[in-house]
Protein backbone atom coordinates (compact mmCIF):
# COMPACT_ATOMS: atom_id res chain seq x y z
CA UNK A 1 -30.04 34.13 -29.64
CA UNK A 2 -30.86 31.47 -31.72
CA UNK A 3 -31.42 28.53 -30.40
CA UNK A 4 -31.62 24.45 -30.77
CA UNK A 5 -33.88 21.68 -28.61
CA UNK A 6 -33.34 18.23 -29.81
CA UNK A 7 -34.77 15.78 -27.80
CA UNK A 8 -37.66 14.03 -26.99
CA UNK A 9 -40.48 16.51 -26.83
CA UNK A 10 -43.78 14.50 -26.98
CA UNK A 11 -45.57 12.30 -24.77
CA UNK A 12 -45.60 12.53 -21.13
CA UNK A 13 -41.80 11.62 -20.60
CA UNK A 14 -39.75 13.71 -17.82
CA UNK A 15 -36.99 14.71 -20.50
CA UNK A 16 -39.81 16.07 -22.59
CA UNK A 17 -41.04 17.89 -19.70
CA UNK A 18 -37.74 19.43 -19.19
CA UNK A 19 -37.19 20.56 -22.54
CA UNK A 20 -40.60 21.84 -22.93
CA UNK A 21 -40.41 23.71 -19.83
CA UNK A 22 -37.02 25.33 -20.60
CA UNK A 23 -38.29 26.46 -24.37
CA UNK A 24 -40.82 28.16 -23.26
CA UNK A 25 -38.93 30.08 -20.50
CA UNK A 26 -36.26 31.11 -23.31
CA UNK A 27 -39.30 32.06 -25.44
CA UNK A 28 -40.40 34.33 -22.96
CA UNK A 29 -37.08 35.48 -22.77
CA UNK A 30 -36.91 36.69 -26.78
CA UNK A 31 -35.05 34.47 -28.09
CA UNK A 32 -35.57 32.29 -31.51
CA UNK A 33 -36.11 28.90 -30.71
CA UNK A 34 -36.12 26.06 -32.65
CA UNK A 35 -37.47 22.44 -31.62
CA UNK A 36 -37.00 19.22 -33.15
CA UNK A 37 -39.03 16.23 -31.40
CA UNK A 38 -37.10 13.23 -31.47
CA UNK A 39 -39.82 11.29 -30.51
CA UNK A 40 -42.94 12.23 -32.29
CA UNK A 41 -45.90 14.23 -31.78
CA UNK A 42 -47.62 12.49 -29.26
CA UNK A 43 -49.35 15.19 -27.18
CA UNK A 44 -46.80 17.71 -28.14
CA UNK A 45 -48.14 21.11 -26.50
CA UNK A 46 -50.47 23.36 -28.52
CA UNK A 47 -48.64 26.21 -27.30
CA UNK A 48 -45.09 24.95 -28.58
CA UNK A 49 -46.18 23.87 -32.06
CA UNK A 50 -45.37 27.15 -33.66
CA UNK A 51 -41.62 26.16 -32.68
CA UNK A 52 -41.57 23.10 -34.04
CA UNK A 53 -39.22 22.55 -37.03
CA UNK A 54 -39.05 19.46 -39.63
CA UNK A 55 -36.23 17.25 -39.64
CA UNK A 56 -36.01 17.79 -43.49
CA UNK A 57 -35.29 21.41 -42.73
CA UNK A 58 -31.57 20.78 -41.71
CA UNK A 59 -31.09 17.89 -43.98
CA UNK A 60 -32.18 20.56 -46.84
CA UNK A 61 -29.42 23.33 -45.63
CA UNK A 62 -27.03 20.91 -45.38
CA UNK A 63 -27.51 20.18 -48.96
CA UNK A 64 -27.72 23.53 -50.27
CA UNK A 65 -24.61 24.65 -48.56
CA UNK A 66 -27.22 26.83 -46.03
CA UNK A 67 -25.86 28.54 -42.81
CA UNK A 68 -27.61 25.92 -40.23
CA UNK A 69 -25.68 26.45 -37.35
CA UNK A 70 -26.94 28.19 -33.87
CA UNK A 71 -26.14 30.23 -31.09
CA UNK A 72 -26.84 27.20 -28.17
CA UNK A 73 -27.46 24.43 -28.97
CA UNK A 74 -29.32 22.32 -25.95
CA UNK A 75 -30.27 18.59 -25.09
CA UNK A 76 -31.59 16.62 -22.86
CA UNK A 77 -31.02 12.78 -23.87
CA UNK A 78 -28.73 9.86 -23.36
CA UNK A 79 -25.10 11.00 -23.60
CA UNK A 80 -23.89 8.72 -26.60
CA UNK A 81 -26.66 11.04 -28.80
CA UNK A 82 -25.01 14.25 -27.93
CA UNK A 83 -22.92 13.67 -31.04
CA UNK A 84 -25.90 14.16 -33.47
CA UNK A 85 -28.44 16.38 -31.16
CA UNK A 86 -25.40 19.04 -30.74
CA UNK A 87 -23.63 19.04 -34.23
CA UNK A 88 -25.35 22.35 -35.83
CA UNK A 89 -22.76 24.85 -34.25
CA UNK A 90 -18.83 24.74 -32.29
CA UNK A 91 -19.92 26.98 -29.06
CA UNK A 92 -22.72 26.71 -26.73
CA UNK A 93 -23.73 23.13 -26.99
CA UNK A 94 -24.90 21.79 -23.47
CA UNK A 95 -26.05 18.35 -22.75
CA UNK A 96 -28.30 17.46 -20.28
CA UNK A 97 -28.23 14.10 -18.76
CA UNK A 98 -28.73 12.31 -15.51
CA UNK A 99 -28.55 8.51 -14.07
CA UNK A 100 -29.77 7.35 -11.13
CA UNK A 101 -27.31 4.39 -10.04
CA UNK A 102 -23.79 4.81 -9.55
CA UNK A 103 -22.34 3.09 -12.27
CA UNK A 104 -23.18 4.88 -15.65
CA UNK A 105 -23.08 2.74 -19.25
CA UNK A 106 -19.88 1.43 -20.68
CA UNK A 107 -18.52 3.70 -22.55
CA UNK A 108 -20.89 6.27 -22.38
CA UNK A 109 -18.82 8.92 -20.55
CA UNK A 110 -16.43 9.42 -23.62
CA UNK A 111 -19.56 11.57 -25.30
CA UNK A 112 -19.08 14.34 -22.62
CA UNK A 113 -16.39 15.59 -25.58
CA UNK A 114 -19.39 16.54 -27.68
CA UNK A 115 -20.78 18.96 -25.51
CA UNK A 116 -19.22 22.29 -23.81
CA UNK A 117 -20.84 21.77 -20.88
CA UNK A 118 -22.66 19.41 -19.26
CA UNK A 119 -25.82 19.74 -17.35
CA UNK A 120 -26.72 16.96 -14.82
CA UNK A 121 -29.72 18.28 -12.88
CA UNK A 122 -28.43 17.85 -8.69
CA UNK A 123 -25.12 17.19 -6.88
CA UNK A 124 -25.98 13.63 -6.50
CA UNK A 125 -25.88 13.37 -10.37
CA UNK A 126 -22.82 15.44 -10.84
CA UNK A 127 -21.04 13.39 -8.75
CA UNK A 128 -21.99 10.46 -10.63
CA UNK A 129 -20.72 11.53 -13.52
CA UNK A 130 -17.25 12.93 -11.80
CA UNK A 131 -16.72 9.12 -10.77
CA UNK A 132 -17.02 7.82 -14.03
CA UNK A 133 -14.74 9.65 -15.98
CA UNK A 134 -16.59 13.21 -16.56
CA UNK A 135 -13.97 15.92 -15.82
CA UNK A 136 -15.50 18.32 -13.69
CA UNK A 137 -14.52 21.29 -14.96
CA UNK A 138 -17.12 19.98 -18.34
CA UNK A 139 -20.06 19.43 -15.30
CA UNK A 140 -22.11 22.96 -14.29
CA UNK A 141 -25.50 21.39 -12.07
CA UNK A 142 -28.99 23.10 -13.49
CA UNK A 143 -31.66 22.04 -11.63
CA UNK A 144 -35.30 22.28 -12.74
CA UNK A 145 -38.07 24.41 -12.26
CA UNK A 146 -41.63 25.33 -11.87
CA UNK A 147 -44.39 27.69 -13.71
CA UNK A 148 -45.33 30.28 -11.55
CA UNK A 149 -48.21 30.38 -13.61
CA UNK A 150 -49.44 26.80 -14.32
CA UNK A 151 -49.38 26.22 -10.25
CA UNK A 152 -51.55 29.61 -10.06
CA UNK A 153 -54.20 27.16 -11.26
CA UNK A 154 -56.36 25.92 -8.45
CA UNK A 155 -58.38 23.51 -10.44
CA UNK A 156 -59.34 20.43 -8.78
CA UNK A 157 -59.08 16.87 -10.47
CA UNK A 158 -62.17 15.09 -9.47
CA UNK A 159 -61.13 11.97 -7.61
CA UNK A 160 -63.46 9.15 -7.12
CA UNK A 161 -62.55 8.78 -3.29
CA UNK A 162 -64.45 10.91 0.05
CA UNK A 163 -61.38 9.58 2.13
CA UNK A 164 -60.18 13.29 3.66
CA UNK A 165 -56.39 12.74 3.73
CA UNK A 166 -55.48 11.86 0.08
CA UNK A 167 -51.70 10.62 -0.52
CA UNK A 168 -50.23 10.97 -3.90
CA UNK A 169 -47.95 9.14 -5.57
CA UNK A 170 -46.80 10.15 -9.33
CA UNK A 171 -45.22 7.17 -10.27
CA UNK A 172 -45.35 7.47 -14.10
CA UNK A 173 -43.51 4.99 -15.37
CA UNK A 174 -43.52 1.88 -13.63
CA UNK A 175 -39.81 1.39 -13.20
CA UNK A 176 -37.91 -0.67 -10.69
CA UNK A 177 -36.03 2.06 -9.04
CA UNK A 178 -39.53 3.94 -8.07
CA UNK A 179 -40.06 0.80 -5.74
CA UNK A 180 -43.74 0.33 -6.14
CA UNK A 181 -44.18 -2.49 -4.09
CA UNK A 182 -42.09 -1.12 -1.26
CA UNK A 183 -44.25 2.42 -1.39
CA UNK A 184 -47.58 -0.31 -1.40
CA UNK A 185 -46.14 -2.09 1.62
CA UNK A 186 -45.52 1.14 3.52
CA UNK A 187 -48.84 2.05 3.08
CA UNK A 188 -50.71 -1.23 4.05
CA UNK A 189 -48.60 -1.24 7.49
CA UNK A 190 -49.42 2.83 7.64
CA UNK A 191 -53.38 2.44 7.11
CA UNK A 192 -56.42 0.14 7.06
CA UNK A 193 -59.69 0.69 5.52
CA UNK A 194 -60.65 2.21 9.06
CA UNK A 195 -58.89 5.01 8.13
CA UNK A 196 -59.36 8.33 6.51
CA UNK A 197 -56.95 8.03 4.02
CA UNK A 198 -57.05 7.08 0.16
CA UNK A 199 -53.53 6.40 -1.99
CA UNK A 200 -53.88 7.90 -5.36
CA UNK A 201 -51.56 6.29 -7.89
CA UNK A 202 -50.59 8.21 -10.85
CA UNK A 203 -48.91 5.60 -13.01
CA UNK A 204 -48.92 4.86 -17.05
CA UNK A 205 -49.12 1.08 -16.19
CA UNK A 206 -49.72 -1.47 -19.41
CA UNK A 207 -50.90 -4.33 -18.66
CA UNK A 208 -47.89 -6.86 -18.64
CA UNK A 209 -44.27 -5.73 -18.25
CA UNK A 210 -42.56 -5.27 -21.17
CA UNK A 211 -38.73 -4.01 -20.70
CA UNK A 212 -36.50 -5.52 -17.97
CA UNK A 213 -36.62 -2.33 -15.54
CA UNK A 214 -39.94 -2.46 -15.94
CA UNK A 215 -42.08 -3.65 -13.55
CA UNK A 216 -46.09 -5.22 -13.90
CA UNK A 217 -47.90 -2.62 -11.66
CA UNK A 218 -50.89 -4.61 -12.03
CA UNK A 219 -49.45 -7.67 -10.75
CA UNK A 220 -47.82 -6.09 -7.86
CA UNK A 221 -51.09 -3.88 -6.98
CA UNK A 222 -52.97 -7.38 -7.11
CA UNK A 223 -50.30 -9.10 -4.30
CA UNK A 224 -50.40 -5.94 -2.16
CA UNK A 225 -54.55 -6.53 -2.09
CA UNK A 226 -53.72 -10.10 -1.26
CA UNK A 227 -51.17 -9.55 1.64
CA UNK A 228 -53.29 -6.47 2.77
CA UNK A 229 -56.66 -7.34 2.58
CA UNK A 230 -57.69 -4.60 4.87
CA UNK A 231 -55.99 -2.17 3.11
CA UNK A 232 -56.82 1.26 3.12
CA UNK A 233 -58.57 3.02 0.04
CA UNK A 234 -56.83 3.05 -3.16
CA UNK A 235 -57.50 5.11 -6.54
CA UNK A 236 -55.45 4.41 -9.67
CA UNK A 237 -55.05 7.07 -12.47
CA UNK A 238 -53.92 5.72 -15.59
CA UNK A 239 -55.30 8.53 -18.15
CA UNK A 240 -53.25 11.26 -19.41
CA UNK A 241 -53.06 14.78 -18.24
CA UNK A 242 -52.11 17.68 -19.92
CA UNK A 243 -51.12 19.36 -16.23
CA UNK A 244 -50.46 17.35 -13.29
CA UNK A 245 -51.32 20.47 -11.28
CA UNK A 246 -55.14 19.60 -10.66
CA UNK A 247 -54.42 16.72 -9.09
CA UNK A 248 -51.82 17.63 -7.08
CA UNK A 249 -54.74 19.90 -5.48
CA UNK A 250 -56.90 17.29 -4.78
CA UNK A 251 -54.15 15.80 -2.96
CA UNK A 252 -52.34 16.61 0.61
CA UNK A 253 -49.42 14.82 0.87
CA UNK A 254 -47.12 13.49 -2.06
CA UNK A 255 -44.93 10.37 -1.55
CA UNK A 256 -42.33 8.41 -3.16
CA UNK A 257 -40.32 4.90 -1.83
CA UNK A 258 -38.22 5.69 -4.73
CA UNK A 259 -34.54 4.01 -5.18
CA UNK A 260 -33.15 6.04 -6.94
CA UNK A 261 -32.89 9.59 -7.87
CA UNK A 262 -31.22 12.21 -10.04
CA UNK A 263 -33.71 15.06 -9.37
CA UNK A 264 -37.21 14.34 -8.83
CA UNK A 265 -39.51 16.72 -10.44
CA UNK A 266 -42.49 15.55 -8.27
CA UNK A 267 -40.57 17.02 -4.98
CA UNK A 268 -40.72 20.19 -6.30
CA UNK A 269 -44.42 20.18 -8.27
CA UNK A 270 -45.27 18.91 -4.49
CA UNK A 271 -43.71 22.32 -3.16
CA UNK A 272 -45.25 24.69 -5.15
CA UNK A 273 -48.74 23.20 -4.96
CA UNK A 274 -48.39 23.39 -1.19
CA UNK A 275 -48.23 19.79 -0.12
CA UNK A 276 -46.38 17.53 2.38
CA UNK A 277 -43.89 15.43 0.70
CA UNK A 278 -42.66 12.04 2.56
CA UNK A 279 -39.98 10.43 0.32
CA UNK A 280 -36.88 8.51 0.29
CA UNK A 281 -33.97 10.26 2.30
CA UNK A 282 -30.89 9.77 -0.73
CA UNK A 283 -30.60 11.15 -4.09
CA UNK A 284 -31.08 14.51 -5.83
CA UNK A 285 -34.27 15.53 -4.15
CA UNK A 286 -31.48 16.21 -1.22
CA UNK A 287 -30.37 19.29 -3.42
CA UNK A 288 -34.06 21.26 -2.11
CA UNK A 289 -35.75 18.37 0.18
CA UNK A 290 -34.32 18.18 3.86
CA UNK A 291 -35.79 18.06 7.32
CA UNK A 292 -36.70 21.65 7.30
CA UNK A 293 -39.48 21.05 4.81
CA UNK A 294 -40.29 17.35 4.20
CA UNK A 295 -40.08 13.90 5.85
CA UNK A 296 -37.47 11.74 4.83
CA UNK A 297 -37.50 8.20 4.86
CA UNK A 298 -34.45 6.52 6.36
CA UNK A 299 -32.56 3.40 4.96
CA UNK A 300 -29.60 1.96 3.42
CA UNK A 301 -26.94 1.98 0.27
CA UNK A 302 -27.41 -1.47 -1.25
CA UNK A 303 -26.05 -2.88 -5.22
CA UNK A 304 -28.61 -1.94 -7.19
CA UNK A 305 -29.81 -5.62 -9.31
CA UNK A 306 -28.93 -5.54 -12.89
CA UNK A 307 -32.64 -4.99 -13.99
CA UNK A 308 -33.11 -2.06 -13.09
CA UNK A 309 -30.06 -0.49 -14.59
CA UNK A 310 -29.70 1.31 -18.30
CA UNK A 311 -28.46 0.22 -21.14
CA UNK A 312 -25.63 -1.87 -19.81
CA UNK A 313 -25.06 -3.01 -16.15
CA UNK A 314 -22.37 -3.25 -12.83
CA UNK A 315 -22.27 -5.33 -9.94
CA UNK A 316 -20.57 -2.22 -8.28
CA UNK A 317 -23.88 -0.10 -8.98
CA UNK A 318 -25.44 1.29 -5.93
CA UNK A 319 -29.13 2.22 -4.67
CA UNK A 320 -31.21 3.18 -1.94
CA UNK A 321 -33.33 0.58 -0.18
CA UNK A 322 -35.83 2.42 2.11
CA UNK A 323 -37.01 0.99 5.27
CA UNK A 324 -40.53 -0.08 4.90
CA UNK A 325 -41.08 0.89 8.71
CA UNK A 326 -39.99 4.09 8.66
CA UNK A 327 -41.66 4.48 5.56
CA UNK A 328 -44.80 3.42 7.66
CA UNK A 329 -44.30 5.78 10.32
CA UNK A 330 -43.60 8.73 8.16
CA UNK A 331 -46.60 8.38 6.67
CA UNK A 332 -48.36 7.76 9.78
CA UNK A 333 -47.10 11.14 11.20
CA UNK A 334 -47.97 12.96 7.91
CA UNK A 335 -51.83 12.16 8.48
CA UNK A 336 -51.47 12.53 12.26
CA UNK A 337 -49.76 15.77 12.70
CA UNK A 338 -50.51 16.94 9.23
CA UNK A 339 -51.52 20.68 10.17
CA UNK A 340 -48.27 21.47 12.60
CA UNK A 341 -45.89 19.82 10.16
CA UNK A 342 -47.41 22.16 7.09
CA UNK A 343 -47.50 25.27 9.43
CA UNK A 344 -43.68 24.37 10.21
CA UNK A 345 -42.59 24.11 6.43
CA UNK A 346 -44.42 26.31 4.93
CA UNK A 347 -42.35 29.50 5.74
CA UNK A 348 -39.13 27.49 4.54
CA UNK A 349 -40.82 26.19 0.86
CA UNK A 350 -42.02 29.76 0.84
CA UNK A 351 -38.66 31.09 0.49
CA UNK A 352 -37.17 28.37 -1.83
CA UNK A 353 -40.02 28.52 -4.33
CA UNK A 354 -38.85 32.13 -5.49
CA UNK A 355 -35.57 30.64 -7.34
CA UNK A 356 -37.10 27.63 -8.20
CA UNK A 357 -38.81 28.77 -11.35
CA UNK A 358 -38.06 27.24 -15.22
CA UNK A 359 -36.82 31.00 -15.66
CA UNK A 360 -34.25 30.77 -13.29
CA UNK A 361 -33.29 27.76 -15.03
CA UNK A 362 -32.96 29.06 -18.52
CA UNK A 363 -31.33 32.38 -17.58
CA UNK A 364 -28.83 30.18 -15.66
CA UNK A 365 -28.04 28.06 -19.09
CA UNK A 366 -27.80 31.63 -21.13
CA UNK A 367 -24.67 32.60 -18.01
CA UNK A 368 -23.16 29.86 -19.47
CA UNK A 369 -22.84 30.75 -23.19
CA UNK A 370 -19.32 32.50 -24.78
């Protein structure tokens, strides 16, 4: 088949992970795709480059009355650009698209007529989208996935820290919804610098905030230091890595205070690299996390505040506030009683981790074309 990404591609954003992800699966699978980065170039993949196409290309067809249309047509982006991303073909055109409070944008869920189907990522999201005008029958759930042969790689980033439990936390960007200062709290009533234990932050923090659900990690790492002063070891990773995968190796345990939701990619890169994950108990991770293979922090539905929502806001928005204490505890029993707890989810994640692949994924869009 021949075959359409628009989106964003580049830089180290989780739709460009996605759709990165998914062309190379269909790739492997034979079929012709083409990609068209909607947001530059910025550490676009080596290995992709030889499917990237021009914008001009298209324009230039158009023009010369050329056959630009495609078999499937796929994107993963905010639903008011599925008009444009999806207009080279009339079959096959599936939009991906998640948010993580319960109120999506005004008028945004009128754009669902652009696309055949669309593809939020969990139930949580589907659902979402059902209460806010979707129809259903227009909503098919397509989670995502993992390389089988990226986490076959057992390099080891080289942390700065000798602490023998070290707790992750892939916070990328510093939005409100992944709760930073709640996931710093937790850890400050969890751990002092008696401990063996170092918090490694994985975070592309600027140095001032600069959109509204944006938060200043720096300012709120500099309060936690301040209300924790005998806070355990902390290590902050601001570079950029090609593959997350060598540090999740020099990690054990991957955590998240997160508010809100619609997948989280980081519960299942946890999974495959073999480590404990203690994370907020609401949300899409629910679709593959659950008390069989994780530690899930309890808490309660609560209006989500109008910065941290997209685009436009609600007052009727929801969110998950986790309990710091729990939170606390979790992690407390994750260092504790880290070799039982491993030796008790391991068989489970064993067994989930053979569906969970990026192939999976894209042979599960391909059941969906005419």
């Amino acid at each position: 088949m021949k075959i359409k990404i628009q989106q964003f591609l580049a830089t180290n954003h989780s739709w460009a992970i996605v759709g990165q992800n998914i062309a190379r699966a269909l790739i492997k699978q034979g079929h012709d795709v083409h990609l068209f980065s909607t947001n530059g170039l910025t550490y676009f993949p080596e290995d992709l480059k030889p499917y990237l196409k021009d914008w001009r290309e298209l324009k230039e067809h158009k023009k010369l009355n050329v056959d630009n249309t495609y078999d499937m047509q796929l994107s993963y982006t905010a639903m008011l650009n599925f008009g444009s991303h999806l207009a080279n073909g009339a079959k096959n055109r599936f939009g991906i698209w998640n948010y993580e409070t319960t109120v999506i944008p005004t008028g945004f869920a009128k754009y669902y007529k652009y696309c055949d189907k669309m593809l939020p990522s969990s139930q949580f999201a589907k659902r979402i989208f059902a209460e806010n005008g979707v129809p259903e029958e227009r909503l098919v759930v397509v989670p995502h996935g993992i390389n089988v042969e990226e986490y076959s790689n057992k390099s080891i980033y080289p942390l700065k820290t000798k602490k023998k439990y070290k707790i992750l936390s892939n916070i990328a960007q510093p939005h409100i919804r992944k709760n930073i200062e709640g996931m710093f709290a937790a850890f400050g009533e969890a751990f002092t610098k008696e401990d063996d234990v170092c918090l490694v932050c994985k975070v592309h923090a600027k140095k001032t905030k600069d959109m509204a659900f944006n938060v200043d990690f720096w300012r709120i790492y500099k309060e936690f230091c301040k209300d924790y002063p005998k806070h355990a070891e902390v290590e902050i990773i601001t570079e950029f890595l090609d593959t997350m995968t060598p540090l999740y190796n020099a990690c054990d345990i991957v955590f998240s205070m997160t508010r809100a939701e619609c997948y989280w990619l980081p519960g299942v890169e946890a999974l495959a690299t073999d480590k404990l994950v203690v994370v907020s108990g609401w949300g899409g991770q629910l679709d593959f996390l659950n008390e069989n293979n994780s530690l899930l922090i309890s808490g309660k539905e609560v209006r989500a505040p109008k910065e941290m929502q997209y685009w436009t806001t609600s007052p009727l928005a929801k969110m998950f506030e986790p309990s710091v204490d729990d939170a606390a505890e979790k992690l407390k029993l994750a260092v504790r009683d880290y070799d039982n707890l491993m030796n008790k989810f391991r068989p489970v994640i064993k067994e989930q981790l053979k569906t969970m692949t990026w192939d999976n994924v894209a042979a599960q869009i391909i059941s969906l074309c005419e």
